[in-house]
PDBML (XML) file of the C-alpha atoms, coordinates in Angstrom:
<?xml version="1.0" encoding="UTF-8" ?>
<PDBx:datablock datablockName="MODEL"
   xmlns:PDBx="http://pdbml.pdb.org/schema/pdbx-v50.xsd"
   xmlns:xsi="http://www.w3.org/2001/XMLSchema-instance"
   xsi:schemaLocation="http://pdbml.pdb.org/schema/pdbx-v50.xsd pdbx-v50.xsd">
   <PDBx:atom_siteCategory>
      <PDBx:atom_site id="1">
         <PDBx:B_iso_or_equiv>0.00</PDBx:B_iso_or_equiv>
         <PDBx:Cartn_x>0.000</PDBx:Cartn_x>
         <PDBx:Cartn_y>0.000</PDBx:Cartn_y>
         <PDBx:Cartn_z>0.000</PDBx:Cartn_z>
         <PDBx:auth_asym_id>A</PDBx:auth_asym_id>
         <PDBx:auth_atom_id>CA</PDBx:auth_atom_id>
         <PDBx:auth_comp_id>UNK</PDBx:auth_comp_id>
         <PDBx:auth_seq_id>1</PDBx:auth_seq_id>
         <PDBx:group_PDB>ATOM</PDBx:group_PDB>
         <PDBx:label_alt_id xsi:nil="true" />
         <PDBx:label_asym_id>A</PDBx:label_asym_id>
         <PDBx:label_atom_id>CA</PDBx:label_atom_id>
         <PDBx:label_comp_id>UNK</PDBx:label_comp_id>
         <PDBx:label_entity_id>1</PDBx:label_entity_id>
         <PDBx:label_seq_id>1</PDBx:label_seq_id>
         <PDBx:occupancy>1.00</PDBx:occupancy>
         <PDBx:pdbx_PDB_model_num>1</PDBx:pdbx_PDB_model_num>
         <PDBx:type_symbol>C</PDBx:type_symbol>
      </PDBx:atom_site>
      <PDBx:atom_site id="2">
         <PDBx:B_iso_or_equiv>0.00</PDBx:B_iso_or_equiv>
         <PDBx:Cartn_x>2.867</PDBx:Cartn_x>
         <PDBx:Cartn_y>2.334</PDBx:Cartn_y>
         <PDBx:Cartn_z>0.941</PDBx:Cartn_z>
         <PDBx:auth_asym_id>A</PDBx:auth_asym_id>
         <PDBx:auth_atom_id>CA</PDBx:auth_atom_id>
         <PDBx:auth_comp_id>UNK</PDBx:auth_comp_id>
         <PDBx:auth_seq_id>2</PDBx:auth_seq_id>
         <PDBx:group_PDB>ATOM</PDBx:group_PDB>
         <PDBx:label_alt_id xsi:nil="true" />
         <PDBx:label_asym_id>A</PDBx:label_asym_id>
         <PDBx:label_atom_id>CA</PDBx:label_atom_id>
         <PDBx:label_comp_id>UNK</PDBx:label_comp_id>
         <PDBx:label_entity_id>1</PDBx:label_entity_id>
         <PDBx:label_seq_id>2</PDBx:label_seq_id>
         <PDBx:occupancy>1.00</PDBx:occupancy>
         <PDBx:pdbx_PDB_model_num>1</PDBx:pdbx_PDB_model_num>
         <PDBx:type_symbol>C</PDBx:type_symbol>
      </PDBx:atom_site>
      <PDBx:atom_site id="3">
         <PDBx:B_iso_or_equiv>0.00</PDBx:B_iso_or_equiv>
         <PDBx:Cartn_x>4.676</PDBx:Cartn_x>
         <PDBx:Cartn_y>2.059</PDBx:Cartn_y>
         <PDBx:Cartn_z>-2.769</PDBx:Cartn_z>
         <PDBx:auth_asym_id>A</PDBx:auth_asym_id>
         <PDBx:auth_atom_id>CA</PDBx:auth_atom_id>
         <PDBx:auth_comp_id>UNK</PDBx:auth_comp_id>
         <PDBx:auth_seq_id>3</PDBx:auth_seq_id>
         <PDBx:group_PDB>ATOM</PDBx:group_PDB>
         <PDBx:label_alt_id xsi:nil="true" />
         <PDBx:label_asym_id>A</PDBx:label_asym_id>
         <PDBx:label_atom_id>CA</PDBx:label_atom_id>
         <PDBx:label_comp_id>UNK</PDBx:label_comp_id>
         <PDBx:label_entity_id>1</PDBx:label_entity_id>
         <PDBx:label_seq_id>3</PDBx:label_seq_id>
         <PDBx:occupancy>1.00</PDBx:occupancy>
         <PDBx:pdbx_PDB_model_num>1</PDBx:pdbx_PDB_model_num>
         <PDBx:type_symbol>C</PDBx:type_symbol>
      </PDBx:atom_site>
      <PDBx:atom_site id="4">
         <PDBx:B_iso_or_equiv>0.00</PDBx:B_iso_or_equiv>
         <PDBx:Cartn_x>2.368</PDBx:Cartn_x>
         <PDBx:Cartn_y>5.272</PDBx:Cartn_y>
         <PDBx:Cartn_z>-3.715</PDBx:Cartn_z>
         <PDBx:auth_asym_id>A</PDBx:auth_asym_id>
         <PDBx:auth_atom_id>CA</PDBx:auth_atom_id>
         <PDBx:auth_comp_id>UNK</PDBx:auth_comp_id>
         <PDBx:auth_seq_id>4</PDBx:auth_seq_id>
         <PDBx:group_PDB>ATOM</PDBx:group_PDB>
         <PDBx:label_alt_id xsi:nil="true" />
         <PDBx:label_asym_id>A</PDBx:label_asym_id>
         <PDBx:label_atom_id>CA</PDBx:label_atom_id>
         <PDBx:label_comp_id>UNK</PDBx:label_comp_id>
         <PDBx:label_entity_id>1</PDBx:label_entity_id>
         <PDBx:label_seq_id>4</PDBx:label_seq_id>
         <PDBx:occupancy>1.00</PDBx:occupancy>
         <PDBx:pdbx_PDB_model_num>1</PDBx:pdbx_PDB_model_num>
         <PDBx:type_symbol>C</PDBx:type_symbol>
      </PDBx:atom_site>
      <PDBx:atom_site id="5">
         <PDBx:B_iso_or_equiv>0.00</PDBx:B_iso_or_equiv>
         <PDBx:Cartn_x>3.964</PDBx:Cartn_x>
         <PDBx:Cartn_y>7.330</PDBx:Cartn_y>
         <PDBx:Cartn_z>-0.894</PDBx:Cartn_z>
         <PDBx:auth_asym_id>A</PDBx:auth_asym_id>
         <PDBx:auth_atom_id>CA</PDBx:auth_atom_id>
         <PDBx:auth_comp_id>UNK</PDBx:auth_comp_id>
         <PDBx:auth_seq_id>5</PDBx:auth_seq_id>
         <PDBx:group_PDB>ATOM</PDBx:group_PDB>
         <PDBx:label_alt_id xsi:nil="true" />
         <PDBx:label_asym_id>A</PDBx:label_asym_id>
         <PDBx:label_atom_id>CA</PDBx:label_atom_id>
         <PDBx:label_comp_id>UNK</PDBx:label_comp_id>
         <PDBx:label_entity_id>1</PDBx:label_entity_id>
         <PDBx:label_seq_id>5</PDBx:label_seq_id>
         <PDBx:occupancy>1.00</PDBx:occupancy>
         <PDBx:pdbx_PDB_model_num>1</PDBx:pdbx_PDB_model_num>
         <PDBx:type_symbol>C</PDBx:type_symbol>
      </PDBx:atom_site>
      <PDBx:atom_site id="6">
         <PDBx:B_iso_or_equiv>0.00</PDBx:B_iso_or_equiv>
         <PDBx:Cartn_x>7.153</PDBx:Cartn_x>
         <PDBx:Cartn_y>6.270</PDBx:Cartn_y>
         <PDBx:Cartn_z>-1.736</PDBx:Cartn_z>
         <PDBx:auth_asym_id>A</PDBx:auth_asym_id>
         <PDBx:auth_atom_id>CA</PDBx:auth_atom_id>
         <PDBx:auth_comp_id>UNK</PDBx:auth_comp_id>
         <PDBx:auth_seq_id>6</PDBx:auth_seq_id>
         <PDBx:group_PDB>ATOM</PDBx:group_PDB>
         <PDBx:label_alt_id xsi:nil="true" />
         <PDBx:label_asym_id>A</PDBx:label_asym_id>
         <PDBx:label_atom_id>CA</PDBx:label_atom_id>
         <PDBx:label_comp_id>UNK</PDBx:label_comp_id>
         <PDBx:label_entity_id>1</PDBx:label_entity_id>
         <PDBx:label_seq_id>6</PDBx:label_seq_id>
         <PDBx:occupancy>1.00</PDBx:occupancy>
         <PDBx:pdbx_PDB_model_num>1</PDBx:pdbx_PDB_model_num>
         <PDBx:type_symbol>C</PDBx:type_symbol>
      </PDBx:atom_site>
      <PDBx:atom_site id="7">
         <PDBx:B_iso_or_equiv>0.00</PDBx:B_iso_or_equiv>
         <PDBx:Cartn_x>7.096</PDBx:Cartn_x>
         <PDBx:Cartn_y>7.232</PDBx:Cartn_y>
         <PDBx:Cartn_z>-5.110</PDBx:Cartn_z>
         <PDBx:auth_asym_id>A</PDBx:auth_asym_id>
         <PDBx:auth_atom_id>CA</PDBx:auth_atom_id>
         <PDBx:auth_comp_id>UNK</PDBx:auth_comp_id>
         <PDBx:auth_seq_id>7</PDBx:auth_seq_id>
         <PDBx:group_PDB>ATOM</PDBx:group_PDB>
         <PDBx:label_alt_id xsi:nil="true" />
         <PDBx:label_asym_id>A</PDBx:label_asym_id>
         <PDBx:label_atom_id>CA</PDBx:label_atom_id>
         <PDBx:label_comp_id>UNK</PDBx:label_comp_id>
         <PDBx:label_entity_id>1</PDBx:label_entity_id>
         <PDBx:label_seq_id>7</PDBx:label_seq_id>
         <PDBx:occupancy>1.00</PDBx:occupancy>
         <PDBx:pdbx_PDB_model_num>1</PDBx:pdbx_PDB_model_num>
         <PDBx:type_symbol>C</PDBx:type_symbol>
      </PDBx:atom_site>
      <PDBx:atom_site id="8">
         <PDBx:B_iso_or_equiv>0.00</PDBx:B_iso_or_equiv>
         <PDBx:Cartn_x>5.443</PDBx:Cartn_x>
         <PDBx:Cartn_y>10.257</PDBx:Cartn_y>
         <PDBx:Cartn_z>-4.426</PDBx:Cartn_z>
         <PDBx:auth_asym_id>A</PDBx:auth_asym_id>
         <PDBx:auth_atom_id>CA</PDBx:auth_atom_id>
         <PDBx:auth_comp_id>UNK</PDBx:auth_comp_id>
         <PDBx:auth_seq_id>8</PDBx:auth_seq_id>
         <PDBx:group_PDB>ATOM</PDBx:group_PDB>
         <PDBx:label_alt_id xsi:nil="true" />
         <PDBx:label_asym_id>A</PDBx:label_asym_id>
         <PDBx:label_atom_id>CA</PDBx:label_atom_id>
         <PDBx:label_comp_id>UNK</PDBx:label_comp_id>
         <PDBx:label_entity_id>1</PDBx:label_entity_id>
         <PDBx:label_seq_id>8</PDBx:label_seq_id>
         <PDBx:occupancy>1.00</PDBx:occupancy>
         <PDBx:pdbx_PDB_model_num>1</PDBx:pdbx_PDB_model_num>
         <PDBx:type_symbol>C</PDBx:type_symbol>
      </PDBx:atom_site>
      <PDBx:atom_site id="9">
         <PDBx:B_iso_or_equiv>0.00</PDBx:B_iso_or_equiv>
         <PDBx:Cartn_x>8.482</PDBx:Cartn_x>
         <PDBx:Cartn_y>11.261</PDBx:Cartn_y>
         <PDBx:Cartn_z>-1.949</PDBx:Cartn_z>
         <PDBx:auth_asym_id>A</PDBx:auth_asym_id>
         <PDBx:auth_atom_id>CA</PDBx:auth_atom_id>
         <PDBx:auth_comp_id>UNK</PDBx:auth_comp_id>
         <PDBx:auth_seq_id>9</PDBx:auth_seq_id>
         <PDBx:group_PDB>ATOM</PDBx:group_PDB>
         <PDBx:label_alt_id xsi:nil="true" />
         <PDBx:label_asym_id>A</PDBx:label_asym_id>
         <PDBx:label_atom_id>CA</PDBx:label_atom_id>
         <PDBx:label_comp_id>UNK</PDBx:label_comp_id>
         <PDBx:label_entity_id>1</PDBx:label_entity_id>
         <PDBx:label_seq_id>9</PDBx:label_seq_id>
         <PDBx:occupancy>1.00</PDBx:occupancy>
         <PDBx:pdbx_PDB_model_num>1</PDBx:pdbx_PDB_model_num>
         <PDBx:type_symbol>C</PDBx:type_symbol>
      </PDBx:atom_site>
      <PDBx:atom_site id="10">
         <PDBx:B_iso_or_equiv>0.00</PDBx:B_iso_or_equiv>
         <PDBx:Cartn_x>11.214</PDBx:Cartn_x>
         <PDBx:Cartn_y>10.282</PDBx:Cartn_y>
         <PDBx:Cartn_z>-4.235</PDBx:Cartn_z>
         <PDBx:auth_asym_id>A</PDBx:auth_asym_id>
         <PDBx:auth_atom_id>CA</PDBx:auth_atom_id>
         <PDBx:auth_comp_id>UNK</PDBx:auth_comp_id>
         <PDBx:auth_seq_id>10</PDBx:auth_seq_id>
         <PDBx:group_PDB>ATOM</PDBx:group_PDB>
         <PDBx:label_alt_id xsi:nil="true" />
         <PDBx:label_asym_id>A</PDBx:label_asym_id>
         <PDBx:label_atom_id>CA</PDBx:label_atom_id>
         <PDBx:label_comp_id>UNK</PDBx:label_comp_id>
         <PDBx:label_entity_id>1</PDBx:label_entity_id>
         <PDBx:label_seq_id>10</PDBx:label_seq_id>
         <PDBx:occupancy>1.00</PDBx:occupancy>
         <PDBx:pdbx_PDB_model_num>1</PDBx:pdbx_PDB_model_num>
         <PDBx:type_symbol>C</PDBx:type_symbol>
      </PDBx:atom_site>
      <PDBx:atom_site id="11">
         <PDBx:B_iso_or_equiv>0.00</PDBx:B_iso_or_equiv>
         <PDBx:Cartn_x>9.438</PDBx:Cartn_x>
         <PDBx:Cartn_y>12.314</PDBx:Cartn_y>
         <PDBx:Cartn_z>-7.149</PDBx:Cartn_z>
         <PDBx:auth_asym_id>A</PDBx:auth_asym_id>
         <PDBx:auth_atom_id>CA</PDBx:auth_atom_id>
         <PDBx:auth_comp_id>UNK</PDBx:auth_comp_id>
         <PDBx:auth_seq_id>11</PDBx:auth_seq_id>
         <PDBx:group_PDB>ATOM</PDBx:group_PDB>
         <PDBx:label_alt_id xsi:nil="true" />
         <PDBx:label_asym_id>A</PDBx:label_asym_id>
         <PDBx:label_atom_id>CA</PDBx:label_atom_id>
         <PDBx:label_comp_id>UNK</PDBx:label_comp_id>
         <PDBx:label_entity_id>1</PDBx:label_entity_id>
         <PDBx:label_seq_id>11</PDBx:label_seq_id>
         <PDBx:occupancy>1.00</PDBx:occupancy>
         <PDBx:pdbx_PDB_model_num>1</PDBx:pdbx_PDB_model_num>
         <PDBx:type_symbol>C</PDBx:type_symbol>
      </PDBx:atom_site>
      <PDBx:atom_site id="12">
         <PDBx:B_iso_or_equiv>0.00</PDBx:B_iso_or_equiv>
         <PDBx:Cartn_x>9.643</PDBx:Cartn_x>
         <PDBx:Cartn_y>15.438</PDBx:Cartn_y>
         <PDBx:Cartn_z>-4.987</PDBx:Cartn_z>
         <PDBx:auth_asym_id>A</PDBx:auth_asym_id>
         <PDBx:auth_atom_id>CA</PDBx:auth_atom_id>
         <PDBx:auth_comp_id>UNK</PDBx:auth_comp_id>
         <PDBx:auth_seq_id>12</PDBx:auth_seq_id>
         <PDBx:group_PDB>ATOM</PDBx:group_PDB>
         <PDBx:label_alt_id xsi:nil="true" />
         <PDBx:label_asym_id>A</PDBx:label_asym_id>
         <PDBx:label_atom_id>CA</PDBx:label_atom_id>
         <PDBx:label_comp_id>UNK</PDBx:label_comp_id>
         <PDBx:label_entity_id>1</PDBx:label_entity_id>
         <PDBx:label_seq_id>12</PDBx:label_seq_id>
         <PDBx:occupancy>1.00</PDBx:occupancy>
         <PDBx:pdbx_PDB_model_num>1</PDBx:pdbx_PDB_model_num>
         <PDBx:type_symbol>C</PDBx:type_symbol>
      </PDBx:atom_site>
      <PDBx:atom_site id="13">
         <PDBx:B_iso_or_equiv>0.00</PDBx:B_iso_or_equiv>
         <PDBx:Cartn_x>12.994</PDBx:Cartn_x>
         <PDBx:Cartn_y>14.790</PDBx:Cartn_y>
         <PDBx:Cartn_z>-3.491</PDBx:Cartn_z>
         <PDBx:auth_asym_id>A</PDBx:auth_asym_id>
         <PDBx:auth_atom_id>CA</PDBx:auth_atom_id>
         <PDBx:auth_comp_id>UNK</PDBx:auth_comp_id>
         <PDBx:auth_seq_id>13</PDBx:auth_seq_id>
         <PDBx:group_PDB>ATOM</PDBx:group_PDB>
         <PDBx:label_alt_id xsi:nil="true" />
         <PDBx:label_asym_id>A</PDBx:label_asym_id>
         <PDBx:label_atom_id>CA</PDBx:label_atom_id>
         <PDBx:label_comp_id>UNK</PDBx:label_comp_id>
         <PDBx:label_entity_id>1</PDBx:label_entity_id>
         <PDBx:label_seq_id>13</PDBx:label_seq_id>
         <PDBx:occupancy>1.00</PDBx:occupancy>
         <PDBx:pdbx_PDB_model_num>1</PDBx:pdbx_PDB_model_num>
         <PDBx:type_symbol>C</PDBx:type_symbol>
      </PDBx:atom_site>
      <PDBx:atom_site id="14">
         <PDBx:B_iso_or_equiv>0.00</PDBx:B_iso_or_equiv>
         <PDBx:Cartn_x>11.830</PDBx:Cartn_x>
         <PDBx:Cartn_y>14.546</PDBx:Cartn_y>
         <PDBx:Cartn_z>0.090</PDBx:Cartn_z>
         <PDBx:auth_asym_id>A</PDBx:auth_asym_id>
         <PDBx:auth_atom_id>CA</PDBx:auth_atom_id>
         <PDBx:auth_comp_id>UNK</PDBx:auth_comp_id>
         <PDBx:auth_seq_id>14</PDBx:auth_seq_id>
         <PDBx:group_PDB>ATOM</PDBx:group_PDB>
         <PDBx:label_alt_id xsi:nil="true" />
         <PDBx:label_asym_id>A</PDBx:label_asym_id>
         <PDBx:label_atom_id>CA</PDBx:label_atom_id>
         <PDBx:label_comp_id>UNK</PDBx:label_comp_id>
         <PDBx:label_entity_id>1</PDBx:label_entity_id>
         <PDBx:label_seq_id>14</PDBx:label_seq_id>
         <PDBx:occupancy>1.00</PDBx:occupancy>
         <PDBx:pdbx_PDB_model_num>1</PDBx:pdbx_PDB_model_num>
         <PDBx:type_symbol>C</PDBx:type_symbol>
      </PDBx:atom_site>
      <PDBx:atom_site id="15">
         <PDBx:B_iso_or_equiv>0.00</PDBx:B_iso_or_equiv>
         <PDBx:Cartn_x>14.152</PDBx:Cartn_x>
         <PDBx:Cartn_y>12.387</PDBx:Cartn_y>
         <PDBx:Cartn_z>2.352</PDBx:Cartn_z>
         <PDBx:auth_asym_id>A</PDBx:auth_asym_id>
         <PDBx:auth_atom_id>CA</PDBx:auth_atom_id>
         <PDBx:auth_comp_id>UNK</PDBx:auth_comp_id>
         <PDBx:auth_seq_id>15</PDBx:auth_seq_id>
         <PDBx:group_PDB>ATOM</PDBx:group_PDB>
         <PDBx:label_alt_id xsi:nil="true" />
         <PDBx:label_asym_id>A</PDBx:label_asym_id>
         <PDBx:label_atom_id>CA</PDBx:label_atom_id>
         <PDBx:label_comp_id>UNK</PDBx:label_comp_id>
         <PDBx:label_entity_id>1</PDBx:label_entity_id>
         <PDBx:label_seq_id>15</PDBx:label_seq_id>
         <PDBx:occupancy>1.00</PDBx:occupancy>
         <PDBx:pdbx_PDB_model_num>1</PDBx:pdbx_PDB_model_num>
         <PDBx:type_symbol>C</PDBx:type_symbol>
      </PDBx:atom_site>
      <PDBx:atom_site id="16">
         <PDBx:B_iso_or_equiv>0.00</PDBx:B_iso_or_equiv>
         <PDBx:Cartn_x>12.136</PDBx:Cartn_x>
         <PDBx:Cartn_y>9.415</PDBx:Cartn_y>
         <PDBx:Cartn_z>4.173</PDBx:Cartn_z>
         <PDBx:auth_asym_id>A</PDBx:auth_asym_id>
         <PDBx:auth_atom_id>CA</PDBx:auth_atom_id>
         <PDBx:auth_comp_id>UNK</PDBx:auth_comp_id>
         <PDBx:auth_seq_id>16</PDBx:auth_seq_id>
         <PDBx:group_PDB>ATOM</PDBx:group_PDB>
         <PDBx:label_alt_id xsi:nil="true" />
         <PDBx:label_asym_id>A</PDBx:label_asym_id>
         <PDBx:label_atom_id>CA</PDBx:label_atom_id>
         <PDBx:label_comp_id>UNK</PDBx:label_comp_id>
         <PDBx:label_entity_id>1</PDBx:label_entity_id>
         <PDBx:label_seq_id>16</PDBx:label_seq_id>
         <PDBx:occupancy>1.00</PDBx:occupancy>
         <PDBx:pdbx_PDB_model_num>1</PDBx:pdbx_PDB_model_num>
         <PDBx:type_symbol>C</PDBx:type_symbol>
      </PDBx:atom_site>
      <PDBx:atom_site id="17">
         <PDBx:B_iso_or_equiv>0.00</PDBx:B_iso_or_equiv>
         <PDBx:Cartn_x>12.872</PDBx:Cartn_x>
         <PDBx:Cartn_y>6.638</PDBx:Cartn_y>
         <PDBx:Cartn_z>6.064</PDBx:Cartn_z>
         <PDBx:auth_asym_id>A</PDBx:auth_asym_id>
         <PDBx:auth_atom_id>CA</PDBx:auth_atom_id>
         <PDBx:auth_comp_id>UNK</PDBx:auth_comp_id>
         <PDBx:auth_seq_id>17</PDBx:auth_seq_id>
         <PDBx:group_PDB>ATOM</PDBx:group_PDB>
         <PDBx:label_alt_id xsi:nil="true" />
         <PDBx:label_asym_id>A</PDBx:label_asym_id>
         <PDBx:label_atom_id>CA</PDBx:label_atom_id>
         <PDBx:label_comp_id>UNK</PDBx:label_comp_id>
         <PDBx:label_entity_id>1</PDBx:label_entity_id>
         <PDBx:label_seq_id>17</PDBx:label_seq_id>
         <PDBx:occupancy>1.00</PDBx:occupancy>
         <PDBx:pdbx_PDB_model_num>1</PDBx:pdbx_PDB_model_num>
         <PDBx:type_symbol>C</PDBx:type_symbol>
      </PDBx:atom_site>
      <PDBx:atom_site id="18">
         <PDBx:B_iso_or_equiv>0.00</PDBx:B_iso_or_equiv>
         <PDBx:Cartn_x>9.907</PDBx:Cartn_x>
         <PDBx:Cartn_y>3.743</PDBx:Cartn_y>
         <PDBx:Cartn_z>6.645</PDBx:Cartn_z>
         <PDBx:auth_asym_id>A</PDBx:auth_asym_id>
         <PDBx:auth_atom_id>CA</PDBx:auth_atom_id>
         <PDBx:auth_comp_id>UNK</PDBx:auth_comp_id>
         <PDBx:auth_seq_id>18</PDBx:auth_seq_id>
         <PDBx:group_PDB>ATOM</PDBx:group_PDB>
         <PDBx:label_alt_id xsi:nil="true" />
         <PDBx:label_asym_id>A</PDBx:label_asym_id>
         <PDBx:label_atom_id>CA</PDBx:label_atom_id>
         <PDBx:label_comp_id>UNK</PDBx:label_comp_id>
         <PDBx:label_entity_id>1</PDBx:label_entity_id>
         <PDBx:label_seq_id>18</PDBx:label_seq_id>
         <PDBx:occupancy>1.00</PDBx:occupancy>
         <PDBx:pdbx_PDB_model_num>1</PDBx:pdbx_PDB_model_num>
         <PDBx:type_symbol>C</PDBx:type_symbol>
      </PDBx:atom_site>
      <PDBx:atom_site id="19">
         <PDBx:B_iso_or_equiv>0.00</PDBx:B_iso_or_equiv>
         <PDBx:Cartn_x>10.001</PDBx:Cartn_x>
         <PDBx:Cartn_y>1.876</PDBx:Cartn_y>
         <PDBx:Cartn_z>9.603</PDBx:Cartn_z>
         <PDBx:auth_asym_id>A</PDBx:auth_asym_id>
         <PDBx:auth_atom_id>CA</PDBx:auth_atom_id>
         <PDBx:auth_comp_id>UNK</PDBx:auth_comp_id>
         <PDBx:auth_seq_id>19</PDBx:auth_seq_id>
         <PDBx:group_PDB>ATOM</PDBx:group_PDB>
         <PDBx:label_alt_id xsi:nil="true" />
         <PDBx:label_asym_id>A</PDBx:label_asym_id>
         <PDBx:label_atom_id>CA</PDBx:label_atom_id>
         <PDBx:label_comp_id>UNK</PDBx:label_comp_id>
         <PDBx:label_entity_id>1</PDBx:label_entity_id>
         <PDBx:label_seq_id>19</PDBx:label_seq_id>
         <PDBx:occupancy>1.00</PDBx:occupancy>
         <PDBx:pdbx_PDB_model_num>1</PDBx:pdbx_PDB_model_num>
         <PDBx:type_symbol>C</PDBx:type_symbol>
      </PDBx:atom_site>
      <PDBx:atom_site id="20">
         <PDBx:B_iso_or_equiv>0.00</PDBx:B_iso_or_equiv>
         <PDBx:Cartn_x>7.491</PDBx:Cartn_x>
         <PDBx:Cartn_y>-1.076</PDBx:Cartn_y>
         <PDBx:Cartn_z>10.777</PDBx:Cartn_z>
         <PDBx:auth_asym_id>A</PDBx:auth_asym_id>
         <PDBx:auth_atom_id>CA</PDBx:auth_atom_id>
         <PDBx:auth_comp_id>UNK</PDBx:auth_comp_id>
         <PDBx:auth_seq_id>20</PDBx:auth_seq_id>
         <PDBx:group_PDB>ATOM</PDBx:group_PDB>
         <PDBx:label_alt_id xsi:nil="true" />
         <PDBx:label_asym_id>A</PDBx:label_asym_id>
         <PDBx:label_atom_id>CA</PDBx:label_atom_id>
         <PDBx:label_comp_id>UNK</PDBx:label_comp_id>
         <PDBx:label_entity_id>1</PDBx:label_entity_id>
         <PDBx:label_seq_id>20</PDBx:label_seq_id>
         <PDBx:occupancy>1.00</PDBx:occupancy>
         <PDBx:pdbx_PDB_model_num>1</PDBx:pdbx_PDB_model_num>
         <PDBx:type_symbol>C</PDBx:type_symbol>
      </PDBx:atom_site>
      <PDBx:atom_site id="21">
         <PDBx:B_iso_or_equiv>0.00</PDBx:B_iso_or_equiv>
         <PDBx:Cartn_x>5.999</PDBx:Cartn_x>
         <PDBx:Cartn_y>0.082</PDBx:Cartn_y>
         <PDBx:Cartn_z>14.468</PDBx:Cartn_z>
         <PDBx:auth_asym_id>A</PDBx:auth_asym_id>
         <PDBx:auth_atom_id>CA</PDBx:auth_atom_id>
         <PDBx:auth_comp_id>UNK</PDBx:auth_comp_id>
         <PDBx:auth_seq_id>21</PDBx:auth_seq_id>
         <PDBx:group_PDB>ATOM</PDBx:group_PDB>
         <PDBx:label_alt_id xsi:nil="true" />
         <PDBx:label_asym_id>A</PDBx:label_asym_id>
         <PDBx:label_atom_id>CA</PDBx:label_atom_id>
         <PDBx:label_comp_id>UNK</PDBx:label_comp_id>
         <PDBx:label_entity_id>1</PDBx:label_entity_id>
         <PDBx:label_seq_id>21</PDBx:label_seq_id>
         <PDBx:occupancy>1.00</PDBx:occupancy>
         <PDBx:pdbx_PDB_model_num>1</PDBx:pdbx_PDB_model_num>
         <PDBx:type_symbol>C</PDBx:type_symbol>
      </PDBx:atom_site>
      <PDBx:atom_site id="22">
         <PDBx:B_iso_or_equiv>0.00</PDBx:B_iso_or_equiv>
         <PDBx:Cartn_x>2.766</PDBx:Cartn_x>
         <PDBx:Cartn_y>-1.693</PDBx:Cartn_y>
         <PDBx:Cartn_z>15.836</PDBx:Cartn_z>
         <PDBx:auth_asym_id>A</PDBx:auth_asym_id>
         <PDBx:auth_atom_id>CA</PDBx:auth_atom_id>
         <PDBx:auth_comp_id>UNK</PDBx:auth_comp_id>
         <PDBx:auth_seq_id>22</PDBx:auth_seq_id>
         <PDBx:group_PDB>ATOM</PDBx:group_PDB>
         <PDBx:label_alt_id xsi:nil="true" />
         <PDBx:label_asym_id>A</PDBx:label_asym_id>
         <PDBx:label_atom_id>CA</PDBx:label_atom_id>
         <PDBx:label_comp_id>UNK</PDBx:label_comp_id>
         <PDBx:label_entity_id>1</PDBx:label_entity_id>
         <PDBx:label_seq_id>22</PDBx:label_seq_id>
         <PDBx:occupancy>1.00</PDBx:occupancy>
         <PDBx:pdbx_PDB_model_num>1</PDBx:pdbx_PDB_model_num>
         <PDBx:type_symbol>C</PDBx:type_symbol>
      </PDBx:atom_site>
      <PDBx:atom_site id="23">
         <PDBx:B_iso_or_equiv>0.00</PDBx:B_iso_or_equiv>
         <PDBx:Cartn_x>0.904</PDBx:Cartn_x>
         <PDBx:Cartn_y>0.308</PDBx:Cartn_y>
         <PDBx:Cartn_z>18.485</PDBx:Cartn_z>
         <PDBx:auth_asym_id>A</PDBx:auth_asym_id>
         <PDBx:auth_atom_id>CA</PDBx:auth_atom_id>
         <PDBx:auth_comp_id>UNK</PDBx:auth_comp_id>
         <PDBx:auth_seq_id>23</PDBx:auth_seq_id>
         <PDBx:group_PDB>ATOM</PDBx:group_PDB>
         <PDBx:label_alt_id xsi:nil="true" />
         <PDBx:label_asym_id>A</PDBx:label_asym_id>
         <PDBx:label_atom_id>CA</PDBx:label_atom_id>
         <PDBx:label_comp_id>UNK</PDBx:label_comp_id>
         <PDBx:label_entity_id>1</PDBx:label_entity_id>
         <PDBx:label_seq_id>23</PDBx:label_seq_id>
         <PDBx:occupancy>1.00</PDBx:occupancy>
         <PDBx:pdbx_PDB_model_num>1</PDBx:pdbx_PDB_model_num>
         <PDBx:type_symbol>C</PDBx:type_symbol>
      </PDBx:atom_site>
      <PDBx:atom_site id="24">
         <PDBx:B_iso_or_equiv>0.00</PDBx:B_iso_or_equiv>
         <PDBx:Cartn_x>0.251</PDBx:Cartn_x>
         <PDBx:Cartn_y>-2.857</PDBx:Cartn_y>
         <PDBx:Cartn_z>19.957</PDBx:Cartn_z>
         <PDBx:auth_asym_id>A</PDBx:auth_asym_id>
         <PDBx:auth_atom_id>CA</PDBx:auth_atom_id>
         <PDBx:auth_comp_id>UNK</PDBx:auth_comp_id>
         <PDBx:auth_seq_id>24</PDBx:auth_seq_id>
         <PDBx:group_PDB>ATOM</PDBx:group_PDB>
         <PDBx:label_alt_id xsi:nil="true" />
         <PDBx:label_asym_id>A</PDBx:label_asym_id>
         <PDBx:label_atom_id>CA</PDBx:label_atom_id>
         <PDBx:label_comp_id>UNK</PDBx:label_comp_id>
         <PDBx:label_entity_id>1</PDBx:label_entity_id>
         <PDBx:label_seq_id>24</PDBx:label_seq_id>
         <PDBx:occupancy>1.00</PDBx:occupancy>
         <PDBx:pdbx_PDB_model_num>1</PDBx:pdbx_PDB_model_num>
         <PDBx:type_symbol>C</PDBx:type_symbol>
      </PDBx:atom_site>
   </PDBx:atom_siteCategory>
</PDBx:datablock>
């Protein structure tokens, strides 16, 4: 699901990172 935001971040040159968190 999260391949859309990537994309869209690398597109626009914004640094990320992606992490896996559960709030459980």
């Amino acid at each position: 699901v999260l391949k859309g935001a990537f994309e869209q971040l690398k597109k626009l040159e914004i640094p990320f990172e992606a992490h896996v968190y559960s709030a459980h």
